[in-house]
PDB file of N, CA and C in Angstrom:
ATOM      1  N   UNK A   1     -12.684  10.369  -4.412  1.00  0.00           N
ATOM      2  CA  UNK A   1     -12.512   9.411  -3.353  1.00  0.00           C
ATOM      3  C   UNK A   1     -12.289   8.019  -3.938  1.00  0.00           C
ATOM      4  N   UNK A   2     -12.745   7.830  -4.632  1.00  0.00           N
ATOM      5  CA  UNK A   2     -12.731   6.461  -6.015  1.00  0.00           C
ATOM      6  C   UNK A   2     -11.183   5.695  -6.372  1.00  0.00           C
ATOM      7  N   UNK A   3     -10.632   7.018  -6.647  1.00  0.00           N
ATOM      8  CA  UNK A   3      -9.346   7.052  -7.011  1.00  0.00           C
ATOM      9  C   UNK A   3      -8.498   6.953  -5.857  1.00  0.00           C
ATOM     10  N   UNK A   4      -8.853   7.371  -4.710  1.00  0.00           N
ATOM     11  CA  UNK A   4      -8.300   7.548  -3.883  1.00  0.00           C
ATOM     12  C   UNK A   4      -7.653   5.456  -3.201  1.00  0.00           C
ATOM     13  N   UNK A   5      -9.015   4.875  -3.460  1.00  0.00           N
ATOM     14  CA  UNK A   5      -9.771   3.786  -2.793  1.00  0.00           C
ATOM     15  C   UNK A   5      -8.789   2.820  -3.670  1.00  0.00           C
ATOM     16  N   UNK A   6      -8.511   3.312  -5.325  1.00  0.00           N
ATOM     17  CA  UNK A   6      -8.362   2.003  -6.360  1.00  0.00           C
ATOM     18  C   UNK A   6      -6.640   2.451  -6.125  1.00  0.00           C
ATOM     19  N   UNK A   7      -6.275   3.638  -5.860  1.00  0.00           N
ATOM     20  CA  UNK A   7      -4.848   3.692  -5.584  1.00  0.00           C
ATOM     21  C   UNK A   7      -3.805   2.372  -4.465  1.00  0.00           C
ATOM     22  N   UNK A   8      -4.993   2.899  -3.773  1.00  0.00           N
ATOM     23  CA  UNK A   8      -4.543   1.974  -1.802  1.00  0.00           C
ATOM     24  C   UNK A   8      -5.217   0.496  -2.453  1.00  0.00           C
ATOM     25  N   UNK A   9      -5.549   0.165  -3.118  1.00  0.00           N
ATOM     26  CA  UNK A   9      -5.909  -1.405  -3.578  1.00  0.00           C
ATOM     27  C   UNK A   9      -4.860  -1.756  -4.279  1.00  0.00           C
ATOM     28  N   UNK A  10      -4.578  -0.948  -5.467  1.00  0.00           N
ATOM     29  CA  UNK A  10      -3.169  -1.292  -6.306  1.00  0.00           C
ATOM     30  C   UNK A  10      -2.143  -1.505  -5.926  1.00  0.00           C
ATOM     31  N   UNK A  11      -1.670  -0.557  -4.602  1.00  0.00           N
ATOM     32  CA  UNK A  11      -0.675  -0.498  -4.293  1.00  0.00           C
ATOM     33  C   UNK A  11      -0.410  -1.869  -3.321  1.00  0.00           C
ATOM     34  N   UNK A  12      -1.955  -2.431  -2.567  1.00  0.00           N
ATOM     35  CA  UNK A  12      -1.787  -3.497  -1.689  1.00  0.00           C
ATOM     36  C   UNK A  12      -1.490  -4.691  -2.780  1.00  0.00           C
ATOM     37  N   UNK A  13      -1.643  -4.822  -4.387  1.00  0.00           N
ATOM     38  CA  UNK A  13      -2.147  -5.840  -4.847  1.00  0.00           C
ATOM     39  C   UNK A  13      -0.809  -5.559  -5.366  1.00  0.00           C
ATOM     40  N   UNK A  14       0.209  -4.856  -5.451  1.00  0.00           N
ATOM     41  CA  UNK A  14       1.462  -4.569  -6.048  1.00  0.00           C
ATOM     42  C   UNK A  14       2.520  -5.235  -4.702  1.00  0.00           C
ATOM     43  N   UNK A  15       2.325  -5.034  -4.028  1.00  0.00           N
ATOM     44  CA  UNK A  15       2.812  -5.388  -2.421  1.00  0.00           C
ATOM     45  C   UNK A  15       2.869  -6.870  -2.500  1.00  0.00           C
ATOM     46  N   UNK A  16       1.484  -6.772  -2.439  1.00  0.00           N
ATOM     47  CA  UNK A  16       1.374  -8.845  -2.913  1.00  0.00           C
ATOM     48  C   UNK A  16       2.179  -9.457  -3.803  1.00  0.00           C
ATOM     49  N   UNK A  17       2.340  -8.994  -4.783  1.00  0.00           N
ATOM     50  CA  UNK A  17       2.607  -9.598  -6.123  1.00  0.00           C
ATOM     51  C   UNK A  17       4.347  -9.180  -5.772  1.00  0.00           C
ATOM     52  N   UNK A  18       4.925  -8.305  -5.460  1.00  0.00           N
ATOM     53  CA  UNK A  18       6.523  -8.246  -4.984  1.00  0.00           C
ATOM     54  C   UNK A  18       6.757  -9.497  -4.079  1.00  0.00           C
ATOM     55  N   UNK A  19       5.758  -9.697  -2.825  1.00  0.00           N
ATOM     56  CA  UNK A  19       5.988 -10.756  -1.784  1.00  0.00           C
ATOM     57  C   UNK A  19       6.109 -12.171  -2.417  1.00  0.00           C
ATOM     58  N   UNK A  20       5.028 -12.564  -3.162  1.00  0.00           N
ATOM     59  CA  UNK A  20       4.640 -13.691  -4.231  1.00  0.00           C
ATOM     60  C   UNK A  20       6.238 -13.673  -5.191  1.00  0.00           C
ATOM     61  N   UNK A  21       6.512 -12.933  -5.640  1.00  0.00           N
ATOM     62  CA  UNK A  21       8.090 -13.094  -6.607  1.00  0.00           C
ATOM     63  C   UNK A  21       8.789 -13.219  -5.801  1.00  0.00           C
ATOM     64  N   UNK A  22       9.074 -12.549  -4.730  1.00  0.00           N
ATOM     65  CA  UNK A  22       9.872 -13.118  -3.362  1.00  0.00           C
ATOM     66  C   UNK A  22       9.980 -14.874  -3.449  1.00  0.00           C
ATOM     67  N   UNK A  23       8.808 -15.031  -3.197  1.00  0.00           N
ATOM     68  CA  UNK A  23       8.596 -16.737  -2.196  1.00  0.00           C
ATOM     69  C   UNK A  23       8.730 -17.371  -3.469  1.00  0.00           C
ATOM     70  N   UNK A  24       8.884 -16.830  -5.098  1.00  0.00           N
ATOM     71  CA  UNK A  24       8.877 -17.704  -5.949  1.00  0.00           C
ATOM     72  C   UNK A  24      10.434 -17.597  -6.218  1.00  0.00           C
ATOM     73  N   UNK A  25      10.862 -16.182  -6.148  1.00  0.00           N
ATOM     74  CA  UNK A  25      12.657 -16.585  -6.901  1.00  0.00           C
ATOM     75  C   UNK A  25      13.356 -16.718  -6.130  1.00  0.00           C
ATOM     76  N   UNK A  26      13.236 -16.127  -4.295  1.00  0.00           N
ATOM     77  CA  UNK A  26      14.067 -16.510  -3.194  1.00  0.00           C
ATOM     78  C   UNK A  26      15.215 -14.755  -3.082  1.00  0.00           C
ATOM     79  N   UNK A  27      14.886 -14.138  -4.201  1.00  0.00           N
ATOM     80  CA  UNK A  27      15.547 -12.904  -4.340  1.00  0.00           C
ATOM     81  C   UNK A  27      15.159 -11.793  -3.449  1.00  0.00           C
ATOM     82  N   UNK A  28      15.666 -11.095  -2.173  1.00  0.00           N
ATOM     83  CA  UNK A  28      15.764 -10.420  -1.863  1.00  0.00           C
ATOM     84  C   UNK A  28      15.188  -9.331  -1.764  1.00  0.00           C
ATOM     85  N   UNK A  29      15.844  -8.898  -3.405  1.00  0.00           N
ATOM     86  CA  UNK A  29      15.081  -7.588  -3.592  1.00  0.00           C
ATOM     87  C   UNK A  29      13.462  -7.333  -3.736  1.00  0.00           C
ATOM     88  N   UNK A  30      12.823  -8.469  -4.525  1.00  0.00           N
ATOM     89  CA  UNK A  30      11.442  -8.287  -4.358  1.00  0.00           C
ATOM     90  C   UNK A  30      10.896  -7.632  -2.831  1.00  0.00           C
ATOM     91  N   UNK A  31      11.510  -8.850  -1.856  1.00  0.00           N
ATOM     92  CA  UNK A  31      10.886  -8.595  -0.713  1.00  0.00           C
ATOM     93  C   UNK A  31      10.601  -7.523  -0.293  1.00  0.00           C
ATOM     94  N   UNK A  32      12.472  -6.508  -0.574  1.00  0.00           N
ATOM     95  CA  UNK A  32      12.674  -5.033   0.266  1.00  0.00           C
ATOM     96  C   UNK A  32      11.395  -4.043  -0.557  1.00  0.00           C
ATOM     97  N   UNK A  33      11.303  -4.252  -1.659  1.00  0.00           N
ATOM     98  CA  UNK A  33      10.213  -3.608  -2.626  1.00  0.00           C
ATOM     99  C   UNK A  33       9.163  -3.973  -2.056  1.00  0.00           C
ATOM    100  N   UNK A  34       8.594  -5.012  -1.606  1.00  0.00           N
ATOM    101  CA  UNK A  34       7.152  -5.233  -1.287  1.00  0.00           C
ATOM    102  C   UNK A  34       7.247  -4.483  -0.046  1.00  0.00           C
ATOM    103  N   UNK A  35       8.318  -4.729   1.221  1.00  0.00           N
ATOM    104  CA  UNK A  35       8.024  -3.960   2.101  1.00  0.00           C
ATOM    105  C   UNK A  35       8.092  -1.825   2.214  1.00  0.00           C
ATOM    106  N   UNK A  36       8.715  -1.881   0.956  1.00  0.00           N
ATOM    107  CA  UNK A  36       8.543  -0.441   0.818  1.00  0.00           C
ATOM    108  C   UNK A  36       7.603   0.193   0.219  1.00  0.00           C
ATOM    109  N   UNK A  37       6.719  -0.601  -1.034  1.00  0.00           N
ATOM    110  CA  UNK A  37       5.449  -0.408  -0.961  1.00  0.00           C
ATOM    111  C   UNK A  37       4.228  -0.808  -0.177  1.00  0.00           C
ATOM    112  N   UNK A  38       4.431  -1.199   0.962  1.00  0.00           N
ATOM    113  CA  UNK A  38       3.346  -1.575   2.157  1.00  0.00           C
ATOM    114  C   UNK A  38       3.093  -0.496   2.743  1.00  0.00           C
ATOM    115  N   UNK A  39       4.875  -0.216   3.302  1.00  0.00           N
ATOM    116  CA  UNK A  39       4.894   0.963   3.908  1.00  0.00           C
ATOM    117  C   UNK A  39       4.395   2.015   3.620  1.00  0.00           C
ATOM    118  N   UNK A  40       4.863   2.751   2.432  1.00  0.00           N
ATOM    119  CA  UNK A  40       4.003   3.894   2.072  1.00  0.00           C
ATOM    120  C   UNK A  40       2.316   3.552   1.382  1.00  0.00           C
ATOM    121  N   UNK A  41       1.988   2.524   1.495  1.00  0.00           N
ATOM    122  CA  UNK A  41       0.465   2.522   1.370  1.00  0.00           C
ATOM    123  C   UNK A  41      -0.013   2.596   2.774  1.00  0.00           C
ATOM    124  N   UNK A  42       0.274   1.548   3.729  1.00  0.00           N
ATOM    125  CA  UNK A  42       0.334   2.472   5.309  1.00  0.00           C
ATOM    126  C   UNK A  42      -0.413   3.922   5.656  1.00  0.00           C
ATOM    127  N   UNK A  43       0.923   4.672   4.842  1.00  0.00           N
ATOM    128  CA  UNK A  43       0.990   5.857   5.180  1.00  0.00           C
ATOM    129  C   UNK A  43       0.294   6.704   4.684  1.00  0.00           C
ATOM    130  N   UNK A  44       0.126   6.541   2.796  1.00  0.00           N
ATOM    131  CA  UNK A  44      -1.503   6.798   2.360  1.00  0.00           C
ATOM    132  C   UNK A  44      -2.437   6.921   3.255  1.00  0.00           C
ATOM    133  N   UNK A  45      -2.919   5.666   3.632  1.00  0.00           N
ATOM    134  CA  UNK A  45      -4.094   5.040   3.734  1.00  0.00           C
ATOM    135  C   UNK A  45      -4.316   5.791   5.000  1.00  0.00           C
ATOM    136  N   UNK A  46      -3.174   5.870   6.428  1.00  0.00           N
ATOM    137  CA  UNK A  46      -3.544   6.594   7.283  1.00  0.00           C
ATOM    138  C   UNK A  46      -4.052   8.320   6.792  1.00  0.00           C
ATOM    139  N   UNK A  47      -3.262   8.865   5.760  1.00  0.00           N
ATOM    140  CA  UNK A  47      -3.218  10.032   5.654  1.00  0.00           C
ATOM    141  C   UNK A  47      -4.991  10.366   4.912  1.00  0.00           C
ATOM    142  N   UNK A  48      -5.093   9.224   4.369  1.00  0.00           N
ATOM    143  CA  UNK A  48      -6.526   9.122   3.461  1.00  0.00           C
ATOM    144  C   UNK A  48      -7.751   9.447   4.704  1.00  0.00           C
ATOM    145  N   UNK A  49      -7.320   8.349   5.332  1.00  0.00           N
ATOM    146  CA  UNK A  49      -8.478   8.222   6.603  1.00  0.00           C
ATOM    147  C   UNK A  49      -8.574   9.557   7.681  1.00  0.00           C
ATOM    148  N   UNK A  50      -7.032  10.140   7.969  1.00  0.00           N
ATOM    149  CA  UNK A  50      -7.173  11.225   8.835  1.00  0.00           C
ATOM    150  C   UNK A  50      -8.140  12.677   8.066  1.00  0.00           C
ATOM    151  N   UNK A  51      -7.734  12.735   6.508  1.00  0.00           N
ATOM    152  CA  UNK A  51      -8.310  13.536   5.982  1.00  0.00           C
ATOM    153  C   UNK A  51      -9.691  13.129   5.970  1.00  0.00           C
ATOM    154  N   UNK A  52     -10.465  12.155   5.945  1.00  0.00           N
ATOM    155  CA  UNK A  52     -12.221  11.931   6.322  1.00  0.00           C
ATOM    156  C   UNK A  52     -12.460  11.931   7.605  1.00  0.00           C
ATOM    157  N   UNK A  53     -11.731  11.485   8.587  1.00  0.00           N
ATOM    158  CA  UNK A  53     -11.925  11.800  10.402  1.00  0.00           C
ATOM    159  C   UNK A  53     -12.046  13.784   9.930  1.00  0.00           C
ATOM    160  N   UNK A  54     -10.917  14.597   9.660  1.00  0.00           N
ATOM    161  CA  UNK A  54     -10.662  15.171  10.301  1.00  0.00           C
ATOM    162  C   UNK A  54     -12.398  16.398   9.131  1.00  0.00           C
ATOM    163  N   UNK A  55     -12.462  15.416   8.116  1.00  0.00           N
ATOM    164  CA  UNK A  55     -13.827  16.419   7.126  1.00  0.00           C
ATOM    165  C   UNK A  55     -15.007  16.322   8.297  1.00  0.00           C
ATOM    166  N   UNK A  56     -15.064  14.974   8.757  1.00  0.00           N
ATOM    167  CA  UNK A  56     -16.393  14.767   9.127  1.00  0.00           C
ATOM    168  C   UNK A  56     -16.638  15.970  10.896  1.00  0.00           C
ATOM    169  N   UNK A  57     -15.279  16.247  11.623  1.00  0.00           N
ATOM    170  CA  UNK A  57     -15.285  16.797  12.642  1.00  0.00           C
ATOM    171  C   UNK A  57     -15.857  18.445  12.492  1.00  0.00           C
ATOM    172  N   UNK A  58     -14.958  18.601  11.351  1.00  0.00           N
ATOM    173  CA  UNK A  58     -15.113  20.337  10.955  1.00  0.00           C
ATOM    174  C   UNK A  58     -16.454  20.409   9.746  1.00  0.00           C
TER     175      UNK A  58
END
């Protein structure tokens, strides 16, 4: 679960740091990168959480 936790942190602190090169070089591409790693941390993070909703039910 550890790993699970420091993955979805990296990936938010990787997100950041694309947005941050964004607002520093004005380039584009950072941005589309930060928003495509948001996204699939998103989607982690939901998939993380449905798998502990769905442990704690069963």
């Amino acid at each position: 679960m550890l790993i699970f936790r420091a993955a979805v942190f990296f990936l938010l602190i990787a997100a950041g740091l694309c947005f941050a090169f964004y607002i520093g070089t004005g380039q584009p591409r950072y941005k589309q990168w930060g928003l495509i790693i948001l996204k699939w941390t998103v989607i982690a993070a939901l998939g993380f959480f449905g798998v502990l909703i769905l442990e704690r039910l069963f």
